[in-house]
C-alpha atoms as a PDB file:
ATOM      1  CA  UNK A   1     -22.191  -4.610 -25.240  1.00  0.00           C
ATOM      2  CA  UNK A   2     -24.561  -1.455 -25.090  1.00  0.00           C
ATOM      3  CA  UNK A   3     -23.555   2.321 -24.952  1.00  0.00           C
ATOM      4  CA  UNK A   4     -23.666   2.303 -21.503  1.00  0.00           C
ATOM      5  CA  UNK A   5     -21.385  -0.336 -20.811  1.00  0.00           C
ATOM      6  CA  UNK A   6     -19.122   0.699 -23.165  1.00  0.00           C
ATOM      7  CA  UNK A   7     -18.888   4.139 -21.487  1.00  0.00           C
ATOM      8  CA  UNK A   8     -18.215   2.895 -18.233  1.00  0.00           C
ATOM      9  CA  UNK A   9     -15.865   0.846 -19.649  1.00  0.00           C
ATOM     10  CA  UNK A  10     -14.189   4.013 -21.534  1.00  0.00           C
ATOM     11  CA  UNK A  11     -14.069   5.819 -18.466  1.00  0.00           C
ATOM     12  CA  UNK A  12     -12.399   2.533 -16.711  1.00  0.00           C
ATOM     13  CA  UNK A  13      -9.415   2.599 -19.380  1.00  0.00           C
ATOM     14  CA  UNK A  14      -8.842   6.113 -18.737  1.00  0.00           C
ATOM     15  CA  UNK A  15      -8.292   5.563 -15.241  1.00  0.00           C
ATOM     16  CA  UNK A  16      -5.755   2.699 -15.553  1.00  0.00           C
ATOM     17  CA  UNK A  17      -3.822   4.780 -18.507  1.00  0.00           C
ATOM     18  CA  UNK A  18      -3.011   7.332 -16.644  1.00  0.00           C
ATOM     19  CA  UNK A  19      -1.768   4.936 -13.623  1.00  0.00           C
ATOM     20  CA  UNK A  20       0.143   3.405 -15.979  1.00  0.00           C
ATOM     21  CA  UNK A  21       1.726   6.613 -17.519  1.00  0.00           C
ATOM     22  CA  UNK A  22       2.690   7.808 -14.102  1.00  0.00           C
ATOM     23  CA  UNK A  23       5.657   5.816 -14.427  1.00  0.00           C
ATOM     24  CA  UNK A  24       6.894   7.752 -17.112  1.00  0.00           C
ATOM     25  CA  UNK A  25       6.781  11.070 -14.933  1.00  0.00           C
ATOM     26  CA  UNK A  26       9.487   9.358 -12.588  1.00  0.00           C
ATOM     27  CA  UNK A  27      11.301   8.505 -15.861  1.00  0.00           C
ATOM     28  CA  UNK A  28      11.111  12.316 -17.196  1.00  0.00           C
ATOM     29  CA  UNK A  29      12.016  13.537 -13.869  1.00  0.00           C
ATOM     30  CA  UNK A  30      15.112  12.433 -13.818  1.00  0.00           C
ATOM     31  CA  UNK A  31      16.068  13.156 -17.016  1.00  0.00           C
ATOM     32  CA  UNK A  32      15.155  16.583 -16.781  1.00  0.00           C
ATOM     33  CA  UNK A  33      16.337  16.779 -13.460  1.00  0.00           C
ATOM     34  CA  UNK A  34      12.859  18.184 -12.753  1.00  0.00           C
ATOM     35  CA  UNK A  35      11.023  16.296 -10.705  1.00  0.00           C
ATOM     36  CA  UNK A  36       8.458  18.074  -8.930  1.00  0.00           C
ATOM     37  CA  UNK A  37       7.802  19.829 -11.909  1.00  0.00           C
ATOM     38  CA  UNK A  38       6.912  16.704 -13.661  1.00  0.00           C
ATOM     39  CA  UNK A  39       4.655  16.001 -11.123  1.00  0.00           C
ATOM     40  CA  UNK A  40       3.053  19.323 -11.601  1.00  0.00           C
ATOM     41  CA  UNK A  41       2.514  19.146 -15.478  1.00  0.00           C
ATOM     42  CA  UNK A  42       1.118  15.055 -14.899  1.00  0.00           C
ATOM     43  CA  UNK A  43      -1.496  16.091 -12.273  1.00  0.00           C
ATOM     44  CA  UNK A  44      -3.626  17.438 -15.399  1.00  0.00           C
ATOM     45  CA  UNK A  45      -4.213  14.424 -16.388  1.00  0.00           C
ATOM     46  CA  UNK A  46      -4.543  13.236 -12.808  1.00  0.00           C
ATOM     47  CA  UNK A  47      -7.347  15.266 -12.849  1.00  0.00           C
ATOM     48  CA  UNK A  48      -8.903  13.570 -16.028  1.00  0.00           C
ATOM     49  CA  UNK A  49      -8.430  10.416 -14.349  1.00  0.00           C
ATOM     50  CA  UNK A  50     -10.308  11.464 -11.179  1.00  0.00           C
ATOM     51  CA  UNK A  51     -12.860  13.136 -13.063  1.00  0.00           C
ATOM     52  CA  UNK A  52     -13.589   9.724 -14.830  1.00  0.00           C
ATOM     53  CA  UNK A  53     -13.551   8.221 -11.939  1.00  0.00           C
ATOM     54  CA  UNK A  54     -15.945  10.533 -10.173  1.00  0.00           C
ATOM     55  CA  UNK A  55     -18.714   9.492 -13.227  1.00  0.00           C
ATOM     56  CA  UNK A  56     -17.611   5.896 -13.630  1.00  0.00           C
ATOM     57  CA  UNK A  57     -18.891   4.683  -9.581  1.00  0.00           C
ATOM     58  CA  UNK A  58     -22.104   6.575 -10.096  1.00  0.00           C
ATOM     59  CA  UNK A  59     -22.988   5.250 -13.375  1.00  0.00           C
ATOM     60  CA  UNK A  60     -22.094   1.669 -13.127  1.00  0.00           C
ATOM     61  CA  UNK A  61     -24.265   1.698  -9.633  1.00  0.00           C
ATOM     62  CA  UNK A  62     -27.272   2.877 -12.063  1.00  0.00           C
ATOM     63  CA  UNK A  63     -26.614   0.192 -14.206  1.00  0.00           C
ATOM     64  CA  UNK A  64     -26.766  -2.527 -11.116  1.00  0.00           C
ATOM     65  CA  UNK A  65     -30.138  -0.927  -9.726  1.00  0.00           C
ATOM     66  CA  UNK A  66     -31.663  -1.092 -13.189  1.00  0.00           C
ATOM     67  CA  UNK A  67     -29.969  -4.698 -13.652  1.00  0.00           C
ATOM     68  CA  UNK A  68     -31.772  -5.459 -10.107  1.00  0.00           C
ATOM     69  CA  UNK A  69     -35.346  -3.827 -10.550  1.00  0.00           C
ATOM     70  CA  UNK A  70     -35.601  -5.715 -13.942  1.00  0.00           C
ATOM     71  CA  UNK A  71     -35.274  -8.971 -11.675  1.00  0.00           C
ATOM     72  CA  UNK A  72     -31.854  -9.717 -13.366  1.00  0.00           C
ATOM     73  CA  UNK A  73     -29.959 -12.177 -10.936  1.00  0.00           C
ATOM     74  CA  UNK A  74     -26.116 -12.091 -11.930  1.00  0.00           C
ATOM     75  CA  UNK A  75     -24.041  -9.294 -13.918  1.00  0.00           C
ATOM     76  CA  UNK A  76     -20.863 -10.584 -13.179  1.00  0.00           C
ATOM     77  CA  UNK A  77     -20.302 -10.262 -17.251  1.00  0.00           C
ATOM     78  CA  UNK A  78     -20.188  -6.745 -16.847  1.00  0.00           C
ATOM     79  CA  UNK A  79     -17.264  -6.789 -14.262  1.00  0.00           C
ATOM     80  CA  UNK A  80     -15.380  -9.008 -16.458  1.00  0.00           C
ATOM     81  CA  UNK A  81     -15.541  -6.536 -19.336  1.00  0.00           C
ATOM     82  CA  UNK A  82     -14.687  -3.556 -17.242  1.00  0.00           C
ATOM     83  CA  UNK A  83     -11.613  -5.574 -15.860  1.00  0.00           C
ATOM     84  CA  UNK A  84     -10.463  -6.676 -19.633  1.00  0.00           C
ATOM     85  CA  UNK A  85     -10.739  -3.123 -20.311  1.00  0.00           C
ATOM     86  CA  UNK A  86      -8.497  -2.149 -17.569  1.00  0.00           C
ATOM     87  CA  UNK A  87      -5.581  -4.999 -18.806  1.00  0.00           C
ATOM     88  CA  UNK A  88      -6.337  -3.314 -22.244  1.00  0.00           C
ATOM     89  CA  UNK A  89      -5.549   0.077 -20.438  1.00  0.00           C
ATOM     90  CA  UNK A  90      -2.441  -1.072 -18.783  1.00  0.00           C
ATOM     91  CA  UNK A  91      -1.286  -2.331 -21.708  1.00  0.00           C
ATOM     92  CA  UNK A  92      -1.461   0.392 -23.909  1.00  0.00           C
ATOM     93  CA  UNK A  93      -0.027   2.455 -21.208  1.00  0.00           C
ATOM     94  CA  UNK A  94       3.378   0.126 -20.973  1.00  0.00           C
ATOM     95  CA  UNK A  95       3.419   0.878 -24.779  1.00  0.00           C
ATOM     96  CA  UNK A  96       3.064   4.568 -24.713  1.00  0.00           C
ATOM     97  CA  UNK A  97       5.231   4.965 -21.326  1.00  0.00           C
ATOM     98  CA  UNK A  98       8.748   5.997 -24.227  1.00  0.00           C
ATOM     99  CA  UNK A  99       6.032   7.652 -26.201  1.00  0.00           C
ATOM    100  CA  UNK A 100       4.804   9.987 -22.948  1.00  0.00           C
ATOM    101  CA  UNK A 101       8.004  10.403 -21.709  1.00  0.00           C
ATOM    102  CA  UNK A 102       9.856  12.269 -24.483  1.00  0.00           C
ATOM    103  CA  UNK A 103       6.931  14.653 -24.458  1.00  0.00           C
ATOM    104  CA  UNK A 104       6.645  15.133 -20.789  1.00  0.00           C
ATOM    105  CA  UNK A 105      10.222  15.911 -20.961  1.00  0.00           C
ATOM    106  CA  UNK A 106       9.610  18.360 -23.635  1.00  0.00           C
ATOM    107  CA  UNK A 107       7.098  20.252 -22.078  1.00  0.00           C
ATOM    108  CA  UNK A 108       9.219  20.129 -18.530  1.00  0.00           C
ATOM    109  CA  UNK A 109      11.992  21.672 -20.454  1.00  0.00           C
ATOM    110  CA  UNK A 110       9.889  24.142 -21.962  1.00  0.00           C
ATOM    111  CA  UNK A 111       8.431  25.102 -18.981  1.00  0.00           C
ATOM    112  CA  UNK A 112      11.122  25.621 -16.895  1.00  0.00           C
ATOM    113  CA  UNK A 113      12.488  27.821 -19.472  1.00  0.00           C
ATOM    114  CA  UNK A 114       9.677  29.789 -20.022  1.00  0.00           C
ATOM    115  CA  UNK A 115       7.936  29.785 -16.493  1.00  0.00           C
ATOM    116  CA  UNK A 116       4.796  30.436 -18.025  1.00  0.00           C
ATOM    117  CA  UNK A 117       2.002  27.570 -17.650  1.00  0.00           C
ATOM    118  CA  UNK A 118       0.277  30.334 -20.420  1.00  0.00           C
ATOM    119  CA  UNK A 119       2.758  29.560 -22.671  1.00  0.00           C
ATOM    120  CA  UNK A 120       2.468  25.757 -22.364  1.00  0.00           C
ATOM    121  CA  UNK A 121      -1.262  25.782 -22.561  1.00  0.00           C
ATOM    122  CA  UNK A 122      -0.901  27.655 -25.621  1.00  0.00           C
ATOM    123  CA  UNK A 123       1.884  25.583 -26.886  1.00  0.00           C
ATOM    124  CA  UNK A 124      -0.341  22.193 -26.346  1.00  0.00           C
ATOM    125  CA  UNK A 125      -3.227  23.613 -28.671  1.00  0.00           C
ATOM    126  CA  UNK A 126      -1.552  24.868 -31.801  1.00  0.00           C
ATOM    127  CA  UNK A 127      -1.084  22.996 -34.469  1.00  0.00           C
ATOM    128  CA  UNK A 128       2.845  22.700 -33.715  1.00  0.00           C
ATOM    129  CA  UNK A 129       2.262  19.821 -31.481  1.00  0.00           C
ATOM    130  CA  UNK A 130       0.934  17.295 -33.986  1.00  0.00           C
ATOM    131  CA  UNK A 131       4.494  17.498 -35.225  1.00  0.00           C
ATOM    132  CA  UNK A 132       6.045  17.141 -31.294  1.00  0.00           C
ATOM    133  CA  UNK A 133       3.588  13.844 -31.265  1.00  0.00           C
ATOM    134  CA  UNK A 134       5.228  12.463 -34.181  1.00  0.00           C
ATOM    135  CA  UNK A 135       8.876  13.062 -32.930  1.00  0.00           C
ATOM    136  CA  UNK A 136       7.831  11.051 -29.499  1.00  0.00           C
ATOM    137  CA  UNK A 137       6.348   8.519 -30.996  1.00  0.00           C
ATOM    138  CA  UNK A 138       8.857   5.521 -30.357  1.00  0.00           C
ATOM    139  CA  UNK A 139       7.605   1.962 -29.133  1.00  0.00           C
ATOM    140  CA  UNK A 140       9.641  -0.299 -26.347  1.00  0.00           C
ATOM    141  CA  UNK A 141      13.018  -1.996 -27.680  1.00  0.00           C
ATOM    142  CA  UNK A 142      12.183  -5.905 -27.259  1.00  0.00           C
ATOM    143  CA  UNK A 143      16.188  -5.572 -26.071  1.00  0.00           C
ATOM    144  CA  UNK A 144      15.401  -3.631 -22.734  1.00  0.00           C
ATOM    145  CA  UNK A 145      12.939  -6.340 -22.065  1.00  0.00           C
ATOM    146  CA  UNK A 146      14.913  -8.771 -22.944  1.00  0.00           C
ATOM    147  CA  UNK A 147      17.780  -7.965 -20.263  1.00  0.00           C
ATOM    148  CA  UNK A 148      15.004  -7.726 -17.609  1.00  0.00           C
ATOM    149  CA  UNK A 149      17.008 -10.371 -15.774  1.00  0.00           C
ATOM    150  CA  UNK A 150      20.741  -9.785 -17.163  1.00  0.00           C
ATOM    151  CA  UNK A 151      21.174  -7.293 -13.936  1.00  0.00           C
ATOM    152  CA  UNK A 152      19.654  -5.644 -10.821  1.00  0.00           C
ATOM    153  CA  UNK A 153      16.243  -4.826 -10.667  1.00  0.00           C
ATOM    154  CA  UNK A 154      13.680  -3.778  -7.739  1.00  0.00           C
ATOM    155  CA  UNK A 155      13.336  -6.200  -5.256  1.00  0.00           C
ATOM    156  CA  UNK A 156      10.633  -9.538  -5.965  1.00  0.00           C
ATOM    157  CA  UNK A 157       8.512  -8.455  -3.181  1.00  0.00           C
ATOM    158  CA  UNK A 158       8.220  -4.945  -4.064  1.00  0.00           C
ATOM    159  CA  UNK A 159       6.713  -6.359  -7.530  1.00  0.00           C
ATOM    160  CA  UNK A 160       4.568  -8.648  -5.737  1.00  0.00           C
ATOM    161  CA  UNK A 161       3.145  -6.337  -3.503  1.00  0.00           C
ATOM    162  CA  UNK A 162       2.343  -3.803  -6.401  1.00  0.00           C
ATOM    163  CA  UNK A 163       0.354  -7.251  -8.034  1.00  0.00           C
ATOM    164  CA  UNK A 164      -1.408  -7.927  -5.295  1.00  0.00           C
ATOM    165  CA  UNK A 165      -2.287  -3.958  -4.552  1.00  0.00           C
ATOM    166  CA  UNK A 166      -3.350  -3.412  -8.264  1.00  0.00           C
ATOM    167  CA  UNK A 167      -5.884  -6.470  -8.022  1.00  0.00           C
ATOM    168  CA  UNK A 168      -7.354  -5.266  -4.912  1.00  0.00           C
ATOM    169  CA  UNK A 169      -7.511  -1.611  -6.261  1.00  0.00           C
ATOM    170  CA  UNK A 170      -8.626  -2.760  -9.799  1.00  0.00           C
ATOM    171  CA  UNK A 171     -11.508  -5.157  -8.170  1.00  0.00           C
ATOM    172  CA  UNK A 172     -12.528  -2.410  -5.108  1.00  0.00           C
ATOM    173  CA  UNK A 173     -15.218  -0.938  -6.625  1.00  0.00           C
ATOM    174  CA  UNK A 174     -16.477  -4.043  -8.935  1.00  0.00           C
ATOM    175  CA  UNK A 175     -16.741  -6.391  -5.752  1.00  0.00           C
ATOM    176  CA  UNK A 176     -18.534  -3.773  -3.696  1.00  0.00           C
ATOM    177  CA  UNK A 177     -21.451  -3.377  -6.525  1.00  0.00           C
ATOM    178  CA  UNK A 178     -21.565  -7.163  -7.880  1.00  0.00           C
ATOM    179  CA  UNK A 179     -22.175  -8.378  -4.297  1.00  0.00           C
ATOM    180  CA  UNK A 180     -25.178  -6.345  -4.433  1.00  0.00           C
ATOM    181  CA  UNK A 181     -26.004  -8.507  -6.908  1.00  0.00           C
ATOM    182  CA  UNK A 182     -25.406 -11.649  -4.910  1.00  0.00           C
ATOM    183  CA  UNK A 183     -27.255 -10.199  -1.956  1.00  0.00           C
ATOM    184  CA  UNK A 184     -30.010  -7.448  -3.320  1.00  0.00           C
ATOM    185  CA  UNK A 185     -31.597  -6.497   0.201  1.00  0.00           C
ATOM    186  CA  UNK A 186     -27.919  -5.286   1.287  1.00  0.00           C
ATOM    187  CA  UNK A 187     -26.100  -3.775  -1.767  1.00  0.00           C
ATOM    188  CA  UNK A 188     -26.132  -0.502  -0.249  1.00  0.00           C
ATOM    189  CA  UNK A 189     -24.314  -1.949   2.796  1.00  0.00           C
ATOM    190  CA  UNK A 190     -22.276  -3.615   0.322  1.00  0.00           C
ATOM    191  CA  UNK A 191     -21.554  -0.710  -1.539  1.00  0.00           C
ATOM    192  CA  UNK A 192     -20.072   0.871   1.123  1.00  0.00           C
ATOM    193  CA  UNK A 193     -17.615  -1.539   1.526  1.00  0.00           C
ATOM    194  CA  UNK A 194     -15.485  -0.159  -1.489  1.00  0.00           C
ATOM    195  CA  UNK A 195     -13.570   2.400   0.498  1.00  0.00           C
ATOM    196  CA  UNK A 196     -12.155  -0.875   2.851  1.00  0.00           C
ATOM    197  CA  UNK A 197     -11.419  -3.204  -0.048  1.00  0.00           C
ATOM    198  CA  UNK A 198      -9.711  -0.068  -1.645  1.00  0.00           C
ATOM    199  CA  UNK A 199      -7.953   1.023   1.647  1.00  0.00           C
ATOM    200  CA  UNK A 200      -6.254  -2.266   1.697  1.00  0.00           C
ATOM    201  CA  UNK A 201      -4.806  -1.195  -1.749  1.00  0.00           C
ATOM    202  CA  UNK A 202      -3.543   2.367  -0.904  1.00  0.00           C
ATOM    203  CA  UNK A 203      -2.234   0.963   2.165  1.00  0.00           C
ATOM    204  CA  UNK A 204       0.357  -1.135   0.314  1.00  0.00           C
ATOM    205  CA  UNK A 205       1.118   1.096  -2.376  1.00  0.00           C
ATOM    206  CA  UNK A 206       1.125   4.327  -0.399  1.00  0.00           C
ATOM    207  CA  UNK A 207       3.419   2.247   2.287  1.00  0.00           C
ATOM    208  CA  UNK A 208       5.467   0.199   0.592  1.00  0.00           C
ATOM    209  CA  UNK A 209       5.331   0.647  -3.403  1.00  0.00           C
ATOM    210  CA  UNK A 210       5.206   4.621  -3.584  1.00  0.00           C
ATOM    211  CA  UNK A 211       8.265   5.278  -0.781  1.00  0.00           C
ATOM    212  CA  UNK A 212      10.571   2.561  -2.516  1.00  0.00           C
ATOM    213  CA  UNK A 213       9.975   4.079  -6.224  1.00  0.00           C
ATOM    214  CA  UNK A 214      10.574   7.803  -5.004  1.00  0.00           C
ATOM    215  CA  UNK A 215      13.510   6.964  -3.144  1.00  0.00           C
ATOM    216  CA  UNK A 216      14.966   5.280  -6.286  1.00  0.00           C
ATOM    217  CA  UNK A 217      13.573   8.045  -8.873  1.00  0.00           C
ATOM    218  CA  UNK A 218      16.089  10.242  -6.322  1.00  0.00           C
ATOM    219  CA  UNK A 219      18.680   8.414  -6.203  1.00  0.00           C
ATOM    220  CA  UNK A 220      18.650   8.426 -10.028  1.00  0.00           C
ATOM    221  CA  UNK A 221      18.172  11.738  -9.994  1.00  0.00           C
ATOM    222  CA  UNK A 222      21.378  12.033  -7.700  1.00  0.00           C
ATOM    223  CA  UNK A 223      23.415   9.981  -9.817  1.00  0.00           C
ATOM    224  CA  UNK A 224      23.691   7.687  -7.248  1.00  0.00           C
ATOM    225  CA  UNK A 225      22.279   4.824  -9.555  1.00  0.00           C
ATOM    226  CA  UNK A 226      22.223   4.433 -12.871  1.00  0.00           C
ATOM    227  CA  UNK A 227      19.018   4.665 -15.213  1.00  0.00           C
ATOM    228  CA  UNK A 228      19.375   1.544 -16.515  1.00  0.00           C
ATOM    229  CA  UNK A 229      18.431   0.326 -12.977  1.00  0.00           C
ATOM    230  CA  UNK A 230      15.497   2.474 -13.071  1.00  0.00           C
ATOM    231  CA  UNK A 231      14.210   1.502 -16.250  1.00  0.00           C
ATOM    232  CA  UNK A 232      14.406  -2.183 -15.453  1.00  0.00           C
ATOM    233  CA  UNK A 233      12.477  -1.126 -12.206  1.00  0.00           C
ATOM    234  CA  UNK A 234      10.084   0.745 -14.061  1.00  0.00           C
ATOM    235  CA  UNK A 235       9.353  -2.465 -16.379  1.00  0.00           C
ATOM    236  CA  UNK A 236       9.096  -4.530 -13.710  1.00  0.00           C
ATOM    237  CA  UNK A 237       6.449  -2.019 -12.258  1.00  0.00           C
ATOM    238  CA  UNK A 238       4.524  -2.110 -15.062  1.00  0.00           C
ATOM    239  CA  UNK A 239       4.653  -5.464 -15.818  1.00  0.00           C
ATOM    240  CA  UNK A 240       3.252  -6.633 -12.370  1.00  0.00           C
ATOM    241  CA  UNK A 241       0.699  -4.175 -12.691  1.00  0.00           C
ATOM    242  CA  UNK A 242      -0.466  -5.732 -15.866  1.00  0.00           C
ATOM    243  CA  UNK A 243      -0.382  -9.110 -14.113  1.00  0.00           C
ATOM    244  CA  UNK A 244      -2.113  -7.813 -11.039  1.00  0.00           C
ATOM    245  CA  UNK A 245      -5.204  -6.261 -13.683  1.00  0.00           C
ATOM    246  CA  UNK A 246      -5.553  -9.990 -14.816  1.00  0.00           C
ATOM    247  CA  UNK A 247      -5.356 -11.394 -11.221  1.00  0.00           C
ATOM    248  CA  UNK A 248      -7.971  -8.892 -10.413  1.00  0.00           C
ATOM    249  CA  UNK A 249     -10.228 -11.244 -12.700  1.00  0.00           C
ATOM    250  CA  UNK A 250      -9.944 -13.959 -10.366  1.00  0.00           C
ATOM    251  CA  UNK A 251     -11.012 -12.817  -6.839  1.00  0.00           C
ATOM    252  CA  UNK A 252     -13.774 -10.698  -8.469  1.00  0.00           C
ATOM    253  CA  UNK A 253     -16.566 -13.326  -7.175  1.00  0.00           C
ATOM    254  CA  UNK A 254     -14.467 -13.565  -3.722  1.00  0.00           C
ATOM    255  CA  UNK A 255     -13.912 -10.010  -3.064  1.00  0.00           C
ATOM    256  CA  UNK A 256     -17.613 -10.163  -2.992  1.00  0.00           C
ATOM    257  CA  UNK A 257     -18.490 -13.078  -1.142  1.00  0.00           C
ATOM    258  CA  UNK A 258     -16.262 -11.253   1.500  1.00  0.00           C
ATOM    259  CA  UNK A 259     -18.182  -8.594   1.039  1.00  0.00           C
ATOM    260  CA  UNK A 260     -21.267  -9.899   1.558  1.00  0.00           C
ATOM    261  CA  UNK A 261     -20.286 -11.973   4.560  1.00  0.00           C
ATOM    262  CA  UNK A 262     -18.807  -8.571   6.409  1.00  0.00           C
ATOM    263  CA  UNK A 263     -22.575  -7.046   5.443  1.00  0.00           C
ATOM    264  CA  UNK A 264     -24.111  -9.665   6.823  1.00  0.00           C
ATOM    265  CA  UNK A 265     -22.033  -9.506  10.214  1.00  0.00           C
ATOM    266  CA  UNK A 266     -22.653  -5.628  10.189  1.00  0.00           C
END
């Protein structure tokens, strides 16, 4: 692997961390009662995600025009290291999901005390918060995943749909530059084609996935279920958004024989 592969694939496990980790704002919402504020405080790193996402299209584009120009026929072994990258993502994210949690609570608490994002900002870059880190730190009890099944949990096709959405999402881009690969004389075309393999995605989660999770992260917060619910929903969550990273592996070299056949009947 050369340095720029392995920066595009850097910038592809910061994306999927921070999808990951957005599960443990709903979790520090409700336990701080604070919802919207966790929101608030996780759309910095939001913002680190986009950013890495604005650079990684762009350069992995480069890297197929050069791959093409050099008369280089197939580059699917880049995807598949991108994609391993973003299991490797979503896996550390399920790990640090307690971890992120305790300290987004933290910082929720300590913001709504001292309504100053100053303070926080200040807070986050002294020294003090090497110590916070080292509080947090806890990994997942084997015994919460253990009772995954021992009581209620979100419904199957709500975790299904979130599989099949985090393929499609995961593989957008990928599919949209390898078929330019597979079809050089229309991998702009091709290219373009991203925004509907990736509108398929936000469909289901923005329609299905993200209503169901916000009405139970509310109910929670209303005491109207309990948080063991949620947690085994939240596990569930991540767990089929591991499985749909690893699917995503699978209909890479579809996705873009789809894609090429749409070009073509463009």
């Amino acid at each position: 692997m050369d340095s720029g592969l392995l920066l595009i694939c850097a910038l592809t496990f910061i994306i999927h961390l921070v999808g990951t980790l957005a599960y443990a704002v709903r979790i520090a919402g409700t336990r701080t009662r604070r919802i919207a504020l966790s929101l608030s405080l996780f759309n910095v790193l939001i913002l680190v995600s986009r950013t890495s996402n604005s650079f990684q299209a762009p350069l992995l584009a480069k890297r197929v025009e050069q791959n093409i120009a050099s008369g280089a026929t197939s580059g699917v072994g880049d995807f598949r290291w991108l994609l391993t990258f973003a299991t490797a993502a979503t896996l550390a994210g399920a790990l640090l999901i307690p971890t992120f949690q305790r300290l987004l609570s933290r910082w929720v608490e300590f913001l709504g005390a001292s309504r100053s994002p100053g303070a926080i900002l200040r807070r986050a870059a002294s020294p003090a918060v090497l110590a916070h880190v080292r509080e947090a730190v806890v990994f997942p009890r084997w015994g919460n995943i253990a009772k995954l099944r021992s009581g209620r949990h979100i419904p199957w096709s709500v975790a299904a749909l979130n599989t099949v959405a985090m393929a499609v999402w995961s593989v957008g881009v990928f599919a949209s530059l390898y078929a330019g690969y597979l079809r050089p004389e229309l991998r702009v075309t091709a290219s373009q084609m991203s925004a509907v393999v990736n509108g398929i995605a936000t469909i289901l989660m923005f329609a299905f996935i993200d209503p169901y999770l916000s009405l139970v992260t509310d109910d929670v917060a209303a005491g109207k279920i309990d948080e063991s619910y949620f947690r085994r929903s939240v596990v569930w969550l991540t767990g089929s958004r591991l499985i749909g990273t690893i699917l995503a592996q699978a209909i890479l070299v579809p996705a873009s024989l789809w894609i090429v056949s749409v070009a073509e009947w463009l």
